[in-house]
N, C-alpha and C. Protein backbone atom coordinates (compact mmCIF):
# COMPACT_ATOMS: atom_id res chain seq x y z
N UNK A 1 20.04 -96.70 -25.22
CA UNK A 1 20.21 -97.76 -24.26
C UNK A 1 21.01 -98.89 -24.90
N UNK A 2 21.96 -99.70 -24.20
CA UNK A 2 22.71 -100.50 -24.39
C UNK A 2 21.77 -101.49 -24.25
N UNK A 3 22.35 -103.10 -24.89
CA UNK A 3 21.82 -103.96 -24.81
C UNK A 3 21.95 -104.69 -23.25
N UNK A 4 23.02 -104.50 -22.95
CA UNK A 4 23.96 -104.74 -21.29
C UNK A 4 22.53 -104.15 -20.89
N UNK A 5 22.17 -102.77 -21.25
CA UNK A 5 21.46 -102.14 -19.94
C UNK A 5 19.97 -103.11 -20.11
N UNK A 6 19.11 -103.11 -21.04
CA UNK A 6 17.82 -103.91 -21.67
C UNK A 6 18.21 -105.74 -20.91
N UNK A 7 19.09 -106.26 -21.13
CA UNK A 7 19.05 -107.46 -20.83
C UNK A 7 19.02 -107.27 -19.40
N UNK A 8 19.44 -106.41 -18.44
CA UNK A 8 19.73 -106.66 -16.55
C UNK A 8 18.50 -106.18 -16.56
N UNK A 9 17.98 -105.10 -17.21
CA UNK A 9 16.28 -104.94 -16.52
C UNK A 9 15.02 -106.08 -16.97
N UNK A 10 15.37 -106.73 -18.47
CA UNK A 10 14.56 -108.16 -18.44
C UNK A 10 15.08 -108.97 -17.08
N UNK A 11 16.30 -109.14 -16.84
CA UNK A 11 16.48 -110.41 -15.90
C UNK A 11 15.80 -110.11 -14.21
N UNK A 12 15.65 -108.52 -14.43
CA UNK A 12 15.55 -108.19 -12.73
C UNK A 12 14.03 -108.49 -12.98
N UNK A 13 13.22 -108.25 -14.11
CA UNK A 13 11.68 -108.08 -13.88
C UNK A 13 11.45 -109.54 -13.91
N UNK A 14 12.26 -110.69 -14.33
CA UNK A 14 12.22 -111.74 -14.44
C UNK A 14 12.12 -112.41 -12.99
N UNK A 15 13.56 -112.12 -12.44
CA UNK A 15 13.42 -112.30 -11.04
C UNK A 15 12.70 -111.84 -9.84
N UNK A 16 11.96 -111.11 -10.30
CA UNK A 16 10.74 -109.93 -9.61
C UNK A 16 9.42 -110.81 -9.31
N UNK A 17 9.14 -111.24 -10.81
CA UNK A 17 8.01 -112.08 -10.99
C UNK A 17 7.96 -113.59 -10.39
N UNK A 18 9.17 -114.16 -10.70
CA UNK A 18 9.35 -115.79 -10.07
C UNK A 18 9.58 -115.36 -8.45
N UNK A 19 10.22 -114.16 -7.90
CA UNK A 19 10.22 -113.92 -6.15
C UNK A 19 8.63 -113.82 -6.02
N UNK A 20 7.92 -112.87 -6.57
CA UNK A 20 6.43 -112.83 -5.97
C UNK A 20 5.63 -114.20 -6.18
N UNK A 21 6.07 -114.98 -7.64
CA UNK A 21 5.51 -116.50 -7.35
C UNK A 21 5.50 -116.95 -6.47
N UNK A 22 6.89 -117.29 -5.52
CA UNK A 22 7.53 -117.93 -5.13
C UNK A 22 7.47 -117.51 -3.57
N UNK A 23 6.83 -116.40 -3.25
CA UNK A 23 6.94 -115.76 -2.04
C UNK A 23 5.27 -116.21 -1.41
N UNK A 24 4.72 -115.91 -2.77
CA UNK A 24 3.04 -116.41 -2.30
C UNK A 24 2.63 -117.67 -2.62
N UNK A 25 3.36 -118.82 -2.52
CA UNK A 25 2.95 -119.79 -2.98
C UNK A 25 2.32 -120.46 -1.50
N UNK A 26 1.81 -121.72 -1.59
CA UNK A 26 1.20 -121.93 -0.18
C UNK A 26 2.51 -122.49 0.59
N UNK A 27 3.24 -123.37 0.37
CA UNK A 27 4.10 -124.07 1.01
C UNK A 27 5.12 -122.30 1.80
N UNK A 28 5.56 -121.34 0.95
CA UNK A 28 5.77 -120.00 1.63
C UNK A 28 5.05 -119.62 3.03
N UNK A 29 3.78 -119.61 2.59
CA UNK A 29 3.09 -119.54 3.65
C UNK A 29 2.83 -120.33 4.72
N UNK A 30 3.47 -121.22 4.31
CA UNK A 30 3.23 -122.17 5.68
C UNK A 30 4.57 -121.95 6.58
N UNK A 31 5.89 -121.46 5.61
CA UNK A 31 7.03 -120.88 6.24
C UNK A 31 7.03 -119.76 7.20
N UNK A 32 5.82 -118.57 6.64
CA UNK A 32 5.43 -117.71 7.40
C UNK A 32 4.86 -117.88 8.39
N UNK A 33 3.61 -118.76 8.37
CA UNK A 33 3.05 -119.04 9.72
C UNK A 33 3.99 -119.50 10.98
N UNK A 34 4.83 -120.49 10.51
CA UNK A 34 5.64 -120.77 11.31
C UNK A 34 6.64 -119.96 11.78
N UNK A 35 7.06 -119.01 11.63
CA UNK A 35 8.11 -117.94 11.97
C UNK A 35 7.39 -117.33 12.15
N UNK A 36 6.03 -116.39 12.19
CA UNK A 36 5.50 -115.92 13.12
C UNK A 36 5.18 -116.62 14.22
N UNK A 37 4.61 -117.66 14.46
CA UNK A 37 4.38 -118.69 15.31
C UNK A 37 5.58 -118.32 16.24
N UNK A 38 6.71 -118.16 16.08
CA UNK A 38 7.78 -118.42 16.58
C UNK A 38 8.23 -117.55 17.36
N UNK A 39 8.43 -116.59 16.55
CA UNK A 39 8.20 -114.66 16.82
C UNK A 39 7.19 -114.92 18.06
N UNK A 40 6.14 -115.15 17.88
CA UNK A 40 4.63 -114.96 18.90
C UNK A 40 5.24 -115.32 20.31
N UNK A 41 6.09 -116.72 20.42
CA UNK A 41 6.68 -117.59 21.76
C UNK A 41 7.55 -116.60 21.95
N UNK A 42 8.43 -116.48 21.42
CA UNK A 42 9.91 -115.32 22.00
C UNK A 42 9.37 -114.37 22.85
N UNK A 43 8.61 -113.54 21.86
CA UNK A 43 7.71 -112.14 22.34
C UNK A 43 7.27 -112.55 24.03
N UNK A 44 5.88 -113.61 24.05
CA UNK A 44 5.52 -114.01 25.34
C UNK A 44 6.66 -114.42 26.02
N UNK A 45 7.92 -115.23 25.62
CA UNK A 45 9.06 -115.46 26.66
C UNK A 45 9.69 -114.04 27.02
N UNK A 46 9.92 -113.21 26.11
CA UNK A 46 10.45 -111.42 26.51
C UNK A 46 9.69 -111.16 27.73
N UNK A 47 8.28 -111.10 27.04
CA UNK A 47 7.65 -110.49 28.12
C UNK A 47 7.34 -110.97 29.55
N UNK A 48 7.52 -112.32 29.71
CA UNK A 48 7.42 -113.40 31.11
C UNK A 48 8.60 -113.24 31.29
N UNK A 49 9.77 -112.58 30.60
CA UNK A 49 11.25 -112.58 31.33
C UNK A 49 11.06 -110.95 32.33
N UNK A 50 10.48 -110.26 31.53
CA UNK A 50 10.76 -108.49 31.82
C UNK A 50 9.86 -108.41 32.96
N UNK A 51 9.01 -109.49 33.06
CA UNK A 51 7.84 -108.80 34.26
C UNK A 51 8.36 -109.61 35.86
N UNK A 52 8.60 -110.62 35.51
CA UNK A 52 10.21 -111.13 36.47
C UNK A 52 11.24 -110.21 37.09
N UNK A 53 11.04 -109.60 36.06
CA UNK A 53 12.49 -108.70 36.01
C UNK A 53 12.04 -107.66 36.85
N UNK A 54 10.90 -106.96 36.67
CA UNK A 54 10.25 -105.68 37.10
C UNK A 54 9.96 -105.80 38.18
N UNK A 55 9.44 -107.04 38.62
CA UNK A 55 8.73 -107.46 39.74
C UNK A 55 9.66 -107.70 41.11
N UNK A 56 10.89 -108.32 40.45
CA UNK A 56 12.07 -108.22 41.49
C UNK A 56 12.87 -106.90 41.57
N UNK A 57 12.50 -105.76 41.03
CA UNK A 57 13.64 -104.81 41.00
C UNK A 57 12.54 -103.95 42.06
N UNK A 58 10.98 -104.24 41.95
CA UNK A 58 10.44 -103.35 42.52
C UNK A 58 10.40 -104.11 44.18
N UNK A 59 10.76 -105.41 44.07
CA UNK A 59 10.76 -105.81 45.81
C UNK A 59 12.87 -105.33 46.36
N UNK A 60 13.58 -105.11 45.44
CA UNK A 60 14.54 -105.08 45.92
C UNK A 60 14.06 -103.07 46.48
N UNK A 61 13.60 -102.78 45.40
CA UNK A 61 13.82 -101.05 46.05
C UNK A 61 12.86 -100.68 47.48
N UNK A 62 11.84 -101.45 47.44
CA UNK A 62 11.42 -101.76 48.42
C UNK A 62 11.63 -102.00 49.75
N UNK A 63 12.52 -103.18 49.74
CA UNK A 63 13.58 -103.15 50.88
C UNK A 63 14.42 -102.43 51.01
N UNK A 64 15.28 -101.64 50.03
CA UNK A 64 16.51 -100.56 49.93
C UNK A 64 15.40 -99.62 50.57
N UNK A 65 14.23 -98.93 50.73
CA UNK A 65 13.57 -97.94 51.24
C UNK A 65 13.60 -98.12 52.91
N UNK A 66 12.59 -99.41 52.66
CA UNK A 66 12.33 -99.61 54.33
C UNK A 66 14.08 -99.59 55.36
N UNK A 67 14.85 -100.08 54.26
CA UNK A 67 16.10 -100.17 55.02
C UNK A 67 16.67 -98.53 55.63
N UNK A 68 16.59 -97.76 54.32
CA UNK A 68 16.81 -96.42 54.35
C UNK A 68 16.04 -96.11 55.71
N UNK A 69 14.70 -95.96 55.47
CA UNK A 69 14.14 -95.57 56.56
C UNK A 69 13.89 -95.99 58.12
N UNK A 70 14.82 -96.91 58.13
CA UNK A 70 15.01 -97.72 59.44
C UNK A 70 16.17 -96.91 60.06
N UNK A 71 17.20 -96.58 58.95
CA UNK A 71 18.50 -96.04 59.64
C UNK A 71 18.14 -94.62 59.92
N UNK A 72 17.22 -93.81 59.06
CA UNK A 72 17.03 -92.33 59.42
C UNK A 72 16.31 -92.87 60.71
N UNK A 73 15.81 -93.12 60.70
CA UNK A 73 15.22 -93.48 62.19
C UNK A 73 15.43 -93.87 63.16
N UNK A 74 16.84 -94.47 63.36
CA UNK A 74 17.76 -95.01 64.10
C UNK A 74 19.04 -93.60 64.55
N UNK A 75 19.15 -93.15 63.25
CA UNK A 75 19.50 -91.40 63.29
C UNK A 75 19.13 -90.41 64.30
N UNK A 76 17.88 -90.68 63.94
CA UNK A 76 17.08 -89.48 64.44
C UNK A 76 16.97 -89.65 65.85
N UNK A 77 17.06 -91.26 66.66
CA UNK A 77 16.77 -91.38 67.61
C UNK A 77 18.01 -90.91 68.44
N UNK A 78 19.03 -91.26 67.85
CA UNK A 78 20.49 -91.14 68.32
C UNK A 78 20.51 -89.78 68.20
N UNK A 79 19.98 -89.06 67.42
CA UNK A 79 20.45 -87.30 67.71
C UNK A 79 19.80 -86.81 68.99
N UNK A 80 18.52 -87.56 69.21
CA UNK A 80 17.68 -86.95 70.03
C UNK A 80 18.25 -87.64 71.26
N UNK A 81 19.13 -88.60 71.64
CA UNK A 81 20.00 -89.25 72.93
C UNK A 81 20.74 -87.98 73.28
N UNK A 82 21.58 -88.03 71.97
CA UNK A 82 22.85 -86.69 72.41
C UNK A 82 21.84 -85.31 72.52
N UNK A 83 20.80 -85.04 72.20
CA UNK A 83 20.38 -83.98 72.88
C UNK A 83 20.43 -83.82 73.68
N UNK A 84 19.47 -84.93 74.49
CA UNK A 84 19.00 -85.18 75.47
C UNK A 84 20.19 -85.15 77.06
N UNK A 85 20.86 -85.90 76.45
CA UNK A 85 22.62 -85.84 77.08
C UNK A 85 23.15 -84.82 77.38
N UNK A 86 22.92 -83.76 76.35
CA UNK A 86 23.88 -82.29 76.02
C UNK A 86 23.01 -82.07 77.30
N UNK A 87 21.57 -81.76 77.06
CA UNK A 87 20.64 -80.54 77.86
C UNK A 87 20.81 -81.26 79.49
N UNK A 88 21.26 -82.33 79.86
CA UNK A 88 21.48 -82.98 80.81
C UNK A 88 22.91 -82.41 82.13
N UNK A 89 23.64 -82.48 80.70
CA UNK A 89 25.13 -82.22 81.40
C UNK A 89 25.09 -80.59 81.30
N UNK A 90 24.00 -79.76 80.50
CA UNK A 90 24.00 -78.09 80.48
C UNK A 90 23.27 -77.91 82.12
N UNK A 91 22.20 -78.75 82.11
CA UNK A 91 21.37 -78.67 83.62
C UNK A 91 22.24 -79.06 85.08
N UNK A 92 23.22 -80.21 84.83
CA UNK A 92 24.27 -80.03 85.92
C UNK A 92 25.27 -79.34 85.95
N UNK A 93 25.83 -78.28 85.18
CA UNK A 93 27.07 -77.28 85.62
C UNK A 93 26.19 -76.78 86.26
């Protein structure tokens, strides 16, 4: 082993040890709380956005149905006119 190689693995275990100091210290943790804290609001704003979201997509298909089924039904009535018409004008020849 080179000395190059011995000195970068002292400096990394060096910097290993002062990150885990430095990661668990309390003032850290008070960084954490707060960015979870934060995380926590977004999340509840996601989710008060998506159920908005869900809630209007399920009244729009809703109406796209009843609409659908207004025109088959408006269809159906109109086929049953021109039946009615056909078997009309078959009964007067």
């Amino acid at each position: 082993m080179s000395w190059h190689t011995v000195r970068m693995l002292t400096y990394g275990f060096l910097a290993g040890t002062a990150g885990v100091k430095l990661l668990s210290s309390r003032d850290a943790k008070k960084v954490y709380t707060h960015v979870t804290a934060a995380t926590l609001r977004c999340v509840d704003d996601v989710v008060k956005t998506a159920t908005c979201i869900k809630e209007n997509c399920d009244d729009i298909a809703a109406d796209a149905k009843a609409i659908n089924e207004k025109r088959a039904a408006e269809d159906r009535a109109r086929e049953i006119a021109d039946a009615k018409a056909l078997l009309a004008e078959a009964e007067g020849v």
